[in-house]
PDB file of N, CA and C in Angstrom:
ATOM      1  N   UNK A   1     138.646  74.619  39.319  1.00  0.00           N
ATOM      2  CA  UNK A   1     138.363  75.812  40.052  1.00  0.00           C
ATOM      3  C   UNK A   1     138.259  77.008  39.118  1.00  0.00           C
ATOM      4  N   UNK A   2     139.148  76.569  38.757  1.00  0.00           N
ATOM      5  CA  UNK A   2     139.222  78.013  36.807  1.00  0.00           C
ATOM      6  C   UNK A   2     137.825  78.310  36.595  1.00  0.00           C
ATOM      7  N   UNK A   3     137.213  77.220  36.584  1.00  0.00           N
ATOM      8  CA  UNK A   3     135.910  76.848  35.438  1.00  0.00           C
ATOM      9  C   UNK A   3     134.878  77.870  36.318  1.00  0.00           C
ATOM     10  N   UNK A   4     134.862  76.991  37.722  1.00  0.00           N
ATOM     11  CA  UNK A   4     133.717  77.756  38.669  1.00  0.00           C
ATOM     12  C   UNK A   4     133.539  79.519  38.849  1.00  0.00           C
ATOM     13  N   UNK A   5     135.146  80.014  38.534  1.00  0.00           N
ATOM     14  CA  UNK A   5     135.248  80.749  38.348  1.00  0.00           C
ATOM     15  C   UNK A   5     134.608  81.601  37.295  1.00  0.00           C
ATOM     16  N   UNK A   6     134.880  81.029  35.861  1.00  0.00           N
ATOM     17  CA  UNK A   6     133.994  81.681  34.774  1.00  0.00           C
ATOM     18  C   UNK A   6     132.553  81.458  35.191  1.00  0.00           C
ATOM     19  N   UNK A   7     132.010  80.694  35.554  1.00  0.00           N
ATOM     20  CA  UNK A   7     130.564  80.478  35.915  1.00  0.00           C
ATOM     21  C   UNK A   7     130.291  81.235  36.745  1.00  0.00           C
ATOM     22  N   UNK A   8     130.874  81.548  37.833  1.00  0.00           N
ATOM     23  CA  UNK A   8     130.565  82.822  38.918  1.00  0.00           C
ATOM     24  C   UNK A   8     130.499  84.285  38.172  1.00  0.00           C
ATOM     25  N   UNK A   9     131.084  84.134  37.169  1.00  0.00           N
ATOM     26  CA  UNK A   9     131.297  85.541  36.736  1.00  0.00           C
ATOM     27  C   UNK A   9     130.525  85.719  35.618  1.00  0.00           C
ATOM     28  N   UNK A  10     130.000  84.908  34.842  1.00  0.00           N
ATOM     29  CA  UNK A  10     128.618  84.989  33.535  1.00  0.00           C
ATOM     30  C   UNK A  10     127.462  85.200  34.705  1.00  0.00           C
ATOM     31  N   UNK A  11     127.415  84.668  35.770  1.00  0.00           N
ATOM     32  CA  UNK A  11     126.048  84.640  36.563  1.00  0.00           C
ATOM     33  C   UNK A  11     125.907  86.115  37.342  1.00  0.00           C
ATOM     34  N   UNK A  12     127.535  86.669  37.546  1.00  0.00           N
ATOM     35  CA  UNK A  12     127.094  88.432  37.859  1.00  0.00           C
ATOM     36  C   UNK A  12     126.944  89.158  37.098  1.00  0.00           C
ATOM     37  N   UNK A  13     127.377  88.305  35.758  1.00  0.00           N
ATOM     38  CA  UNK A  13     127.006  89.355  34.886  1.00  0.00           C
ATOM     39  C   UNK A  13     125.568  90.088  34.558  1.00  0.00           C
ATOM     40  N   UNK A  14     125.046  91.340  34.400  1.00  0.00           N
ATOM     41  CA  UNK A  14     123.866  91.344  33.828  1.00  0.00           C
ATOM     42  C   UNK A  14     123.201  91.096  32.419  1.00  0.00           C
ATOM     43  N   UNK A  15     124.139  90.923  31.321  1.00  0.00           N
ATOM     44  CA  UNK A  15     123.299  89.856  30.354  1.00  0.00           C
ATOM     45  C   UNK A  15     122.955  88.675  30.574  1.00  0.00           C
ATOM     46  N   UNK A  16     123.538  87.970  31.605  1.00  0.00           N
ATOM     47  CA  UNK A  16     123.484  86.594  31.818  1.00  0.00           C
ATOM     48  C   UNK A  16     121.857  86.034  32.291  1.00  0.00           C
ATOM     49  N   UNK A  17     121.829  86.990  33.618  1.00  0.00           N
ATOM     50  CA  UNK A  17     120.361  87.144  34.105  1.00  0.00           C
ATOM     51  C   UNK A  17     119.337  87.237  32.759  1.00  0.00           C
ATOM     52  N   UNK A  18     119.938  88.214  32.247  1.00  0.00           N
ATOM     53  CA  UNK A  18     119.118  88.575  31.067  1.00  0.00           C
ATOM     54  C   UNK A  18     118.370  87.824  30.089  1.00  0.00           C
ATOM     55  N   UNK A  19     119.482  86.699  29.380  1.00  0.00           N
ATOM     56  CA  UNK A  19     119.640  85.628  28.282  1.00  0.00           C
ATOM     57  C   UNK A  19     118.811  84.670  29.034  1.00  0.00           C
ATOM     58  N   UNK A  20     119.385  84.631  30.626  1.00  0.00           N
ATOM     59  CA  UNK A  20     118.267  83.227  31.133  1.00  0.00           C
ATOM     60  C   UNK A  20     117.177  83.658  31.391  1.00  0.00           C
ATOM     61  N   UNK A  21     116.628  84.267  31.516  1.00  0.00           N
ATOM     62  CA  UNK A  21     115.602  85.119  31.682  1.00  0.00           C
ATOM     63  C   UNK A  21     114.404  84.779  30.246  1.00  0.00           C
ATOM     64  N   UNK A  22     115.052  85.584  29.427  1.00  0.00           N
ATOM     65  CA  UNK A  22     114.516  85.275  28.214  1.00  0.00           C
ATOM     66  C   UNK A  22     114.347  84.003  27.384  1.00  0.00           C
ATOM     67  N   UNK A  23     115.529  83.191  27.666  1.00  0.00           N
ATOM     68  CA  UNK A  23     115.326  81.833  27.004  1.00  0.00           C
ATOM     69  C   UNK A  23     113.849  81.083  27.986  1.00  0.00           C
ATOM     70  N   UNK A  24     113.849  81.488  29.340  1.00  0.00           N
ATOM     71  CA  UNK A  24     112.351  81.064  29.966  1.00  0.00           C
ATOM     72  C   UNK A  24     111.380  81.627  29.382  1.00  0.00           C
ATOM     73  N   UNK A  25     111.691  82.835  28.504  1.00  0.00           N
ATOM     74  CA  UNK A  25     109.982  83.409  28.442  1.00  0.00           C
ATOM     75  C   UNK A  25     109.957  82.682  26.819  1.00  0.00           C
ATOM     76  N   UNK A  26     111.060  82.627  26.400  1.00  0.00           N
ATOM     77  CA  UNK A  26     110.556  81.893  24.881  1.00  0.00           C
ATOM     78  C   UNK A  26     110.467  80.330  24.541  1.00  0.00           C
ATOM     79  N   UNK A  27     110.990  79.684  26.103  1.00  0.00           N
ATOM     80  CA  UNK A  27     110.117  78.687  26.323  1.00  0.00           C
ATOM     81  C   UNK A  27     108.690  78.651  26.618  1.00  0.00           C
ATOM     82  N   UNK A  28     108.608  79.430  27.318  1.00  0.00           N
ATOM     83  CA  UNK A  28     106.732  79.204  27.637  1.00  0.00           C
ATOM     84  C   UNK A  28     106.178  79.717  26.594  1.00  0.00           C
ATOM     85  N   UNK A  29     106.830  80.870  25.674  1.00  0.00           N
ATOM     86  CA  UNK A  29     105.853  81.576  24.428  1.00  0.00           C
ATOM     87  C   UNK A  29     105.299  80.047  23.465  1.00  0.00           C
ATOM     88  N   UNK A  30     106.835  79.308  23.573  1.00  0.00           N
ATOM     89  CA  UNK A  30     106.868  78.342  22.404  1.00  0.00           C
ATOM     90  C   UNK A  30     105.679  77.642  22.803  1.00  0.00           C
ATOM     91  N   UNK A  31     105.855  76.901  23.769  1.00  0.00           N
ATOM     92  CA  UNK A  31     104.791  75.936  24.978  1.00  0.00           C
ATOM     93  C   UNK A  31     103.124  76.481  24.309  1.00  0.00           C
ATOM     94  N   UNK A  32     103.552  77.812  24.465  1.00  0.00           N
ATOM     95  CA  UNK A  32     101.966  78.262  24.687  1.00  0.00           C
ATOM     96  C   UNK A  32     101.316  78.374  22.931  1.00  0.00           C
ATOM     97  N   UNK A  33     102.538  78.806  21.996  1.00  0.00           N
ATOM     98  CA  UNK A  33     101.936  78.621  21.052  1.00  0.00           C
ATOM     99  C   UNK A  33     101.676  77.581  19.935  1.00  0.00           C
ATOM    100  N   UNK A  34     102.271  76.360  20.377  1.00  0.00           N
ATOM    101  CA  UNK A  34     102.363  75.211  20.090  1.00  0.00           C
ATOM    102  C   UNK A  34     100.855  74.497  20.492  1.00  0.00           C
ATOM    103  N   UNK A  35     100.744  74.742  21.836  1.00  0.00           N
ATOM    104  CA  UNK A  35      98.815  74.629  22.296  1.00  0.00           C
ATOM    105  C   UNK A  35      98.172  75.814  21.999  1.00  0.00           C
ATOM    106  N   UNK A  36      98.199  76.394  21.611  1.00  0.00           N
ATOM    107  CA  UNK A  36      96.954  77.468  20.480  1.00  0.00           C
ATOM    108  C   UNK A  36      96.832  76.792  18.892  1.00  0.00           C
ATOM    109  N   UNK A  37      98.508  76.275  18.539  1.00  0.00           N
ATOM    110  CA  UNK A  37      98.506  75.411  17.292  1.00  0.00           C
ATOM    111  C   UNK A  37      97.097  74.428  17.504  1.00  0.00           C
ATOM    112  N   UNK A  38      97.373  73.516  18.349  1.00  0.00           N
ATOM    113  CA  UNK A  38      96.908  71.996  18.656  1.00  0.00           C
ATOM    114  C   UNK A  38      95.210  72.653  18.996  1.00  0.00           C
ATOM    115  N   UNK A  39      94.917  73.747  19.297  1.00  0.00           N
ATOM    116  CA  UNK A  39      93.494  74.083  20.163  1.00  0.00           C
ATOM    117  C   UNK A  39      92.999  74.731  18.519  1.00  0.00           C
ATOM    118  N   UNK A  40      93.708  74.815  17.773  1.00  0.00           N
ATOM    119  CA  UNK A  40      92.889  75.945  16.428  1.00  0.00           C
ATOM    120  C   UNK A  40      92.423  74.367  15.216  1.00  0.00           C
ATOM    121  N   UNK A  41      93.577  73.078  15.632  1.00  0.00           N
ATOM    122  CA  UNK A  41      93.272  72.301  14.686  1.00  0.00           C
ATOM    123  C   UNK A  41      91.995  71.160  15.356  1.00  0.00           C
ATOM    124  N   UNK A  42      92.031  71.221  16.473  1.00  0.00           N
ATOM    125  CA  UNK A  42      90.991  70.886  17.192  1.00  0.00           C
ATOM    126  C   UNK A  42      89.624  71.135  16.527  1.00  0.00           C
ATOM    127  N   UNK A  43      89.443  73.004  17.004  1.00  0.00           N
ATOM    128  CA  UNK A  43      88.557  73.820  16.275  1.00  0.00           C
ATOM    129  C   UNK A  43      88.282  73.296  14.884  1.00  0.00           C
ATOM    130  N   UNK A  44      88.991  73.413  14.321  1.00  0.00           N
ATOM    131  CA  UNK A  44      88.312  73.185  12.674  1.00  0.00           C
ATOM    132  C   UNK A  44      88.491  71.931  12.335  1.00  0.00           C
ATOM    133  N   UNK A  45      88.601  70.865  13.123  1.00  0.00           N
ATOM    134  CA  UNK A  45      88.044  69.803  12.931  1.00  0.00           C
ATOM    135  C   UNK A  45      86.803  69.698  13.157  1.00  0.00           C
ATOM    136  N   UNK A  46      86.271  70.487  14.591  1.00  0.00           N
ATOM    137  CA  UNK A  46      85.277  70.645  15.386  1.00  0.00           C
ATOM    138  C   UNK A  46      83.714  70.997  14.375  1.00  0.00           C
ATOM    139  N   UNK A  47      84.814  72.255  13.360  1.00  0.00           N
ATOM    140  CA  UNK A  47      83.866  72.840  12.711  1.00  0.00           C
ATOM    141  C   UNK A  47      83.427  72.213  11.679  1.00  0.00           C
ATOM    142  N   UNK A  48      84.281  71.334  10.990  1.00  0.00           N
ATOM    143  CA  UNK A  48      84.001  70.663   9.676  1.00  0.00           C
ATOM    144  C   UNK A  48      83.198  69.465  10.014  1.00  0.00           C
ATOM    145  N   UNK A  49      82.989  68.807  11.443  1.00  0.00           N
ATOM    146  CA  UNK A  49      82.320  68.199  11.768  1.00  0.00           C
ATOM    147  C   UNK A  49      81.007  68.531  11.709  1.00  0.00           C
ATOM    148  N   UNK A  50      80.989  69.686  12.591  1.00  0.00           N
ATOM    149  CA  UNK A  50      79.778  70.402  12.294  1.00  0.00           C
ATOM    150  C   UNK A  50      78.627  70.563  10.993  1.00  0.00           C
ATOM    151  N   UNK A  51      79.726  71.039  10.050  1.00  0.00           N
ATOM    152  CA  UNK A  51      79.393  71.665   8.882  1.00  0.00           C
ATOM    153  C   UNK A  51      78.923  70.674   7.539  1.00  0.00           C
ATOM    154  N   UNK A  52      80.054  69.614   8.081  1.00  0.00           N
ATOM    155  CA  UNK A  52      79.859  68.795   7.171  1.00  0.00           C
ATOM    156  C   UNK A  52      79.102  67.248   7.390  1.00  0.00           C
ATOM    157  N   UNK A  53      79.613  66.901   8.259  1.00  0.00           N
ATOM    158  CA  UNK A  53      79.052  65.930   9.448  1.00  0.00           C
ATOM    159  C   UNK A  53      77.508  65.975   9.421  1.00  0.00           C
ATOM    160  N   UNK A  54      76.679  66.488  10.161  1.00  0.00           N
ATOM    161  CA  UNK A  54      75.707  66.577  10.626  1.00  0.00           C
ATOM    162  C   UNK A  54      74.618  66.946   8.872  1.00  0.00           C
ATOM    163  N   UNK A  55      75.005  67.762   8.146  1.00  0.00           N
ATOM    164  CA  UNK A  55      74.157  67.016   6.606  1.00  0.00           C
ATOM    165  C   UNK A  55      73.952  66.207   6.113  1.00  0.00           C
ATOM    166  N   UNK A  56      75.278  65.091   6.059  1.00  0.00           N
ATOM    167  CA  UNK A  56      75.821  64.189   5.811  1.00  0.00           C
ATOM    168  C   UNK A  56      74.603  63.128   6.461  1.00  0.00           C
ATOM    169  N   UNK A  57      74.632  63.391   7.848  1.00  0.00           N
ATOM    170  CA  UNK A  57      73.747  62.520   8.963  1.00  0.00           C
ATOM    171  C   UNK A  57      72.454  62.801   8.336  1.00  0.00           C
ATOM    172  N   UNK A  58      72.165  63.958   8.479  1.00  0.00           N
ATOM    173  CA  UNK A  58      70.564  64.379   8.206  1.00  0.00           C
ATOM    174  C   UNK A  58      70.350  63.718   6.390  1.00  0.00           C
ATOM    175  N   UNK A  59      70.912  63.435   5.790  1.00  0.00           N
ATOM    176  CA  UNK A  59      70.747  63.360   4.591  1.00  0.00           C
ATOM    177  C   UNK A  59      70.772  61.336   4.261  1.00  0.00           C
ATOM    178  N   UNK A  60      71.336  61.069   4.891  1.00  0.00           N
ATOM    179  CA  UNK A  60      71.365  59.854   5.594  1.00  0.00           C
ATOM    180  C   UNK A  60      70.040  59.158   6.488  1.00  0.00           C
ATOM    181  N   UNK A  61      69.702  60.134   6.853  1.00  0.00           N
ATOM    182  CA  UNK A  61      68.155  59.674   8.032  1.00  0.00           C
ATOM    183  C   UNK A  61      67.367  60.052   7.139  1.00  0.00           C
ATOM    184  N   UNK A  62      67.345  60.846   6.022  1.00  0.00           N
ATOM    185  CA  UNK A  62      66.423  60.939   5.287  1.00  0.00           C
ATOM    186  C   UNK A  62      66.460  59.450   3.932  1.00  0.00           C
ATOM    187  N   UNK A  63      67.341  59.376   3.426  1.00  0.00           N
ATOM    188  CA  UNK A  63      66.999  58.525   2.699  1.00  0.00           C
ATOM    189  C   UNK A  63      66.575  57.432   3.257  1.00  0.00           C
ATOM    190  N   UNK A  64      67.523  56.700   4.589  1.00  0.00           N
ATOM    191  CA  UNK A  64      66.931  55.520   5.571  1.00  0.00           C
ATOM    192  C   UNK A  64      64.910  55.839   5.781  1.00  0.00           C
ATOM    193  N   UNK A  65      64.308  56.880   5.844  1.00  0.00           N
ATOM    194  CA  UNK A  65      63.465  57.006   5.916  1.00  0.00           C
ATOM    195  C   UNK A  65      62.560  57.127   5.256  1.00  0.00           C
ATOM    196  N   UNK A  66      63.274  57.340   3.903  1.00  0.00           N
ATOM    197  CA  UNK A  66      62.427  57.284   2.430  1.00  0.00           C
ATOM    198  C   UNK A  66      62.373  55.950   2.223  1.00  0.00           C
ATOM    199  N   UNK A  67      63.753  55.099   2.400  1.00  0.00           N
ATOM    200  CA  UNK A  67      63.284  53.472   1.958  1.00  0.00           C
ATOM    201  C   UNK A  67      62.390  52.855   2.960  1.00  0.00           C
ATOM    202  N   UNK A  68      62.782  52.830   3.915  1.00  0.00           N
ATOM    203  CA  UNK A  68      61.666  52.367   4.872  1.00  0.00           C
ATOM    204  C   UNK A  68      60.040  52.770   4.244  1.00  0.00           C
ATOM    205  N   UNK A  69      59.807  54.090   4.058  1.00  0.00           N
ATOM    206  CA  UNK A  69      58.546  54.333   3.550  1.00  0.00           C
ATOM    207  C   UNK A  69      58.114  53.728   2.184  1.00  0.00           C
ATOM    208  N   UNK A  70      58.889  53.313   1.427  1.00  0.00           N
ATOM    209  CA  UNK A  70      58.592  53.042  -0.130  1.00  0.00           C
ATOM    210  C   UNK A  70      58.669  51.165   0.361  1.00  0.00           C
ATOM    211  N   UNK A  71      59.282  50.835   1.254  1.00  0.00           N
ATOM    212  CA  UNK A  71      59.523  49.188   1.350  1.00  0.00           C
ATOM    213  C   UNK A  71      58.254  49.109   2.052  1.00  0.00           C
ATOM    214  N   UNK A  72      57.400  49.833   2.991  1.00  0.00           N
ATOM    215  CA  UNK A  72      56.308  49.665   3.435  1.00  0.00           C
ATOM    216  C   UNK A  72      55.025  49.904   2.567  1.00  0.00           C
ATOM    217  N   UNK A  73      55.126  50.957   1.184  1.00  0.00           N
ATOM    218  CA  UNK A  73      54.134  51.412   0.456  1.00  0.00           C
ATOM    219  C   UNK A  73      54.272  49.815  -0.684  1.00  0.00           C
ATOM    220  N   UNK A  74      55.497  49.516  -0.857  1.00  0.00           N
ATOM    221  CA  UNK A  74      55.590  48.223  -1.424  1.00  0.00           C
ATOM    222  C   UNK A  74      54.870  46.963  -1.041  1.00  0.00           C
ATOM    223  N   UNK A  75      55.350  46.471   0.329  1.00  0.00           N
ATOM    224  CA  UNK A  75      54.495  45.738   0.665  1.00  0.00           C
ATOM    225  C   UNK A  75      53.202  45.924   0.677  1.00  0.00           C
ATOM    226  N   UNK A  76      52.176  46.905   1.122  1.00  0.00           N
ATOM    227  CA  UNK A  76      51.111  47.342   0.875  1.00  0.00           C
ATOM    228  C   UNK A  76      50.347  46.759  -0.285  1.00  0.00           C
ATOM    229  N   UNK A  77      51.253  47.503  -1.429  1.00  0.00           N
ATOM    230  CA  UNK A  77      50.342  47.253  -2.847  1.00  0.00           C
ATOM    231  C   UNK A  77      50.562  45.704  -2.823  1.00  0.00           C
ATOM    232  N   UNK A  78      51.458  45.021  -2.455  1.00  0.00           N
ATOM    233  CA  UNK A  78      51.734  43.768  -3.049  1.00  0.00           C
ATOM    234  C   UNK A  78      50.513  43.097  -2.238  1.00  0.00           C
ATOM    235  N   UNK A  79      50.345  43.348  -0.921  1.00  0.00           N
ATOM    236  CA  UNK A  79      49.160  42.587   0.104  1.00  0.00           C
ATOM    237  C   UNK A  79      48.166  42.499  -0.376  1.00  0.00           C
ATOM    238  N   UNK A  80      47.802  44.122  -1.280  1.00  0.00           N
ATOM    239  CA  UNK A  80      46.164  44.407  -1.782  1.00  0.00           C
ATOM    240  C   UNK A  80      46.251  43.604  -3.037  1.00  0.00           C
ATOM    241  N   UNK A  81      47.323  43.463  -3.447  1.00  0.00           N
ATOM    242  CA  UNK A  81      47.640  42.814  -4.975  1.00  0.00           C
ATOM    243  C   UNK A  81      46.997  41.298  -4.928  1.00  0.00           C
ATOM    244  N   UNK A  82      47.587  41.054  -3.720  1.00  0.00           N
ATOM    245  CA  UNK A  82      47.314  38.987  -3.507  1.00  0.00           C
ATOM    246  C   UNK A  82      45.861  39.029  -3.000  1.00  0.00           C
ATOM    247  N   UNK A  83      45.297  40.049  -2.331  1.00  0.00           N
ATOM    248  CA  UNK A  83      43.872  40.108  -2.248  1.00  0.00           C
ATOM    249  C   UNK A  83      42.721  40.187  -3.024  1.00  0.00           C
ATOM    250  N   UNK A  84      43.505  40.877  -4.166  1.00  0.00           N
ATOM    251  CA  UNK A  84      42.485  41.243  -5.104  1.00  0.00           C
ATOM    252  C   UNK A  84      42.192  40.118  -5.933  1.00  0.00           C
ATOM    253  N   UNK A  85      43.709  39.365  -6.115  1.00  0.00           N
ATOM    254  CA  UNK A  85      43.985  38.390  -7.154  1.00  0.00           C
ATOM    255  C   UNK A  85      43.055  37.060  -6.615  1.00  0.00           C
ATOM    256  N   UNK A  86      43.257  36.709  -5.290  1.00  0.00           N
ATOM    257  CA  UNK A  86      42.875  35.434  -4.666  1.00  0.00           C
ATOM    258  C   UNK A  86      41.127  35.795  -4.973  1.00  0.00           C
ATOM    259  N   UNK A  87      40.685  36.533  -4.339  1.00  0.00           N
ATOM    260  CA  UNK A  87      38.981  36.975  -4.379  1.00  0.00           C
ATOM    261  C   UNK A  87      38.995  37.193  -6.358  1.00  0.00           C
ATOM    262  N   UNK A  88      39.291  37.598  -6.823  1.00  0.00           N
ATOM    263  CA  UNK A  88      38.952  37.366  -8.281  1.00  0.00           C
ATOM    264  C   UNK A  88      38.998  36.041  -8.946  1.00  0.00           C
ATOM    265  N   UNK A  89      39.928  35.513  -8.404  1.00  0.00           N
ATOM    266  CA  UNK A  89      40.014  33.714  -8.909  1.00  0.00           C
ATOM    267  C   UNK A  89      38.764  33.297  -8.156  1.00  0.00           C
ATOM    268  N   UNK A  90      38.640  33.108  -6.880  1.00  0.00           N
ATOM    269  CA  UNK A  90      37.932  32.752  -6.339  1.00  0.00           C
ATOM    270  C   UNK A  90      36.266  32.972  -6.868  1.00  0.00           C
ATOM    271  N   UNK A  91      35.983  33.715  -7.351  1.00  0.00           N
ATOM    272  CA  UNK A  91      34.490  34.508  -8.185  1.00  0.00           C
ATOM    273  C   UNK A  91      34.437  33.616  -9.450  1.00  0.00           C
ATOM    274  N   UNK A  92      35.991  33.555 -10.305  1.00  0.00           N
ATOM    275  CA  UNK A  92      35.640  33.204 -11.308  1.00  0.00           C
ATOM    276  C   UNK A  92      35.807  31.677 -11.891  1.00  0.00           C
ATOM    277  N   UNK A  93      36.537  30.793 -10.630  1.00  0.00           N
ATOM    278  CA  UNK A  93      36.807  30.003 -11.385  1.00  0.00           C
ATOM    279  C   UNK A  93      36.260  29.082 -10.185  1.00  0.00           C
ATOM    280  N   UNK A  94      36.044  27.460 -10.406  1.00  0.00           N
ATOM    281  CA  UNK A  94      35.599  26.815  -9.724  1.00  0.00           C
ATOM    282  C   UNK A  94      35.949  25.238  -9.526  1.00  0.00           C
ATOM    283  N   UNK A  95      36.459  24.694  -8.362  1.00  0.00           N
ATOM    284  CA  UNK A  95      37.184  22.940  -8.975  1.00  0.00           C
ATOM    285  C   UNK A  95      37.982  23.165  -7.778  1.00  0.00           C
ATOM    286  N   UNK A  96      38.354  21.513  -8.016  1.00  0.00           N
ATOM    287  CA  UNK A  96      39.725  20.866  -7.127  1.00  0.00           C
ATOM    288  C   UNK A  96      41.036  21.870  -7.253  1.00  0.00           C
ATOM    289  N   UNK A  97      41.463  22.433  -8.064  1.00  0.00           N
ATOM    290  CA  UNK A  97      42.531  22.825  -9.022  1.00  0.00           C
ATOM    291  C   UNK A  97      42.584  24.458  -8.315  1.00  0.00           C
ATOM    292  N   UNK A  98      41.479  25.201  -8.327  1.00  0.00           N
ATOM    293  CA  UNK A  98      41.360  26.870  -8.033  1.00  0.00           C
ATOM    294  C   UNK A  98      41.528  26.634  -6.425  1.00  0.00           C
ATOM    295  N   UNK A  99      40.924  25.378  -5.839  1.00  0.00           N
ATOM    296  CA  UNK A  99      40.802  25.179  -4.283  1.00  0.00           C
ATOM    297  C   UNK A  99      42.477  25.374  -3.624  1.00  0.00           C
ATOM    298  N   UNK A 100      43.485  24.585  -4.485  1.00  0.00           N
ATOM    299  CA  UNK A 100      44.855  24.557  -4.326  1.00  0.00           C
ATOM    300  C   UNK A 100      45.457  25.744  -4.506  1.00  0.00           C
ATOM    301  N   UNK A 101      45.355  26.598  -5.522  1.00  0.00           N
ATOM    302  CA  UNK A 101      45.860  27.833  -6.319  1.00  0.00           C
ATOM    303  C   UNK A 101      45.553  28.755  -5.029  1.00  0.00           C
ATOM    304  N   UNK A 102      43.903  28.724  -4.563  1.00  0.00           N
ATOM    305  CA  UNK A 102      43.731  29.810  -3.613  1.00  0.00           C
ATOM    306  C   UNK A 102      44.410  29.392  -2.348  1.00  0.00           C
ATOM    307  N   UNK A 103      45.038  28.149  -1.813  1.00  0.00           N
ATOM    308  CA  UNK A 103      45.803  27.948  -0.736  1.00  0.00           C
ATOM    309  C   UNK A 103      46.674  28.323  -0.696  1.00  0.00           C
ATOM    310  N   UNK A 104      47.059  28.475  -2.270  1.00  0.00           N
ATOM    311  CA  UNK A 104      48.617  28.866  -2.273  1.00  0.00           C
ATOM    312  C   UNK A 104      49.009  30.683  -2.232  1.00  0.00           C
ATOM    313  N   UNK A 105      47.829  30.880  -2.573  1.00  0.00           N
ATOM    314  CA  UNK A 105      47.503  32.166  -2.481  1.00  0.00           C
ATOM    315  C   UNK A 105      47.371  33.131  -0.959  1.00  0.00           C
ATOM    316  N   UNK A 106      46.638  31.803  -0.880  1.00  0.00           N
ATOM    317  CA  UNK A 106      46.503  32.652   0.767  1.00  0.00           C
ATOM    318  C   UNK A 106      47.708  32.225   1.830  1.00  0.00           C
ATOM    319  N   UNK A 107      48.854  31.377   1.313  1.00  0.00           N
ATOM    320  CA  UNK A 107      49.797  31.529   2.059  1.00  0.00           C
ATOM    321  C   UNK A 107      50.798  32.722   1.661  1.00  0.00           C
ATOM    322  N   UNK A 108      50.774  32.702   0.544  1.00  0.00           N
ATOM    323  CA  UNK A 108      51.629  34.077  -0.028  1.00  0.00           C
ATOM    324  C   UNK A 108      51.234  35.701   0.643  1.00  0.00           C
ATOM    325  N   UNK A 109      49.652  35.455   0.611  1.00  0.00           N
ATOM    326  CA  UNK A 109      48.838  36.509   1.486  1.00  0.00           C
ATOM    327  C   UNK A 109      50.075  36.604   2.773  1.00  0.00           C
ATOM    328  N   UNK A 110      49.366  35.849   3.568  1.00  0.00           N
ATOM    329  CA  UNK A 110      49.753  35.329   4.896  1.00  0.00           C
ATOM    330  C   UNK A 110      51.229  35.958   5.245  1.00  0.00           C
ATOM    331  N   UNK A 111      52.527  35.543   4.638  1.00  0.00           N
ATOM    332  CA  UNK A 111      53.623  35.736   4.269  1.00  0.00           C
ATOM    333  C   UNK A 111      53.659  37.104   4.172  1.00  0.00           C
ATOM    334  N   UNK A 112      52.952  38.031   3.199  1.00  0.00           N
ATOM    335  CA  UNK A 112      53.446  39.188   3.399  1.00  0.00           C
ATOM    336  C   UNK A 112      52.719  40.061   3.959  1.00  0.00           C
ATOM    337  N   UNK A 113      51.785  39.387   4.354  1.00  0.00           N
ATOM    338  CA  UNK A 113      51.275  40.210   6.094  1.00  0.00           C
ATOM    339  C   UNK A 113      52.328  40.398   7.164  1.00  0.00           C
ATOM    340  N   UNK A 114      52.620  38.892   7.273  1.00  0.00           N
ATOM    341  CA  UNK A 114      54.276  39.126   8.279  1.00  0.00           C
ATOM    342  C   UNK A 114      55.413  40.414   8.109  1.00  0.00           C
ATOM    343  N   UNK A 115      55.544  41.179   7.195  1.00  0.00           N
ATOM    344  CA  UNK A 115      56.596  41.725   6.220  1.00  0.00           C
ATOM    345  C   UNK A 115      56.403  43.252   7.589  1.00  0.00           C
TER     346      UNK A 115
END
C-alpha cells in the first residue's frame, strides 16, 4: 500500500506528467529519425544506381552491339571469301580432284550462310 502510495504521488506530481510526456515525444523523434536514416540510405542507393548503373548498362548494350556487328561484318567477308575462292578454282582448274575441292567448298559456303 506504501508503494501505491508513492506512485499516486509522482503521478500528481507536475514533473512527472512532464518526464512522461517527453520520454513519448523522444520516442517518436527517435522512431522518426531512425526512418529519415533508412529513407536517405535508400536515396543514395537510389542515386548511385542511377548514376552509376544505367552507364554501366548503356556501355554494356553498346559493346553487345559492337560484337554482334563485327561477328556479322565477319561472317560476311568470310561468305564473299568462300565465293570468290570456289568461282576462282572453278575458272582455273579442271578434273575429278577440283570437282571434290569445289564440293567441299560449297559446303563450307553453305555452312556459313547458316551463321
Amino acid at each position: 500500500m506504501k508503494k501505491n502510495t508513492e506512485n499516486q504521488k509522482e503521478r500528481e506530481n507536475p514533473m512527472f506528467e512532464f518526464d512522461w510526456i517527453m520520454s513519448g515525444v523522444d520516442a517518436l523523434l527517435e522512431g522518426a529519425n531512425n526512418e529519415l536514416i533508412q529513407q536517405r540510405k535508400n536515396l543514395e542507393k537510389q542515386l548511385i544506381r542511377l548514376l552509376v548503373a544505367s552507364p554501366s548498362k548503356a556501355t554494356s548494350q553498346t559493346r553487345k552491339s559492337l560484337t554482334r556487328e563485327r561477328k556479322s561484318q565477319g561472317a560476311t567477308k568470310l561468305k564473299n571469301a568462300s565465293d570468290t575462292y570456289k568461282n576462282n578454282v572453278s575458272a582455273a582448274a579442271k578434273g575429278q580432284w577440283v570437282d571434290a575441292a569445289l564440293d567441299n567448298v560449297q559446303s563450307v559456303s553453305d555452312r556459313l550462310r547458316r551463321l
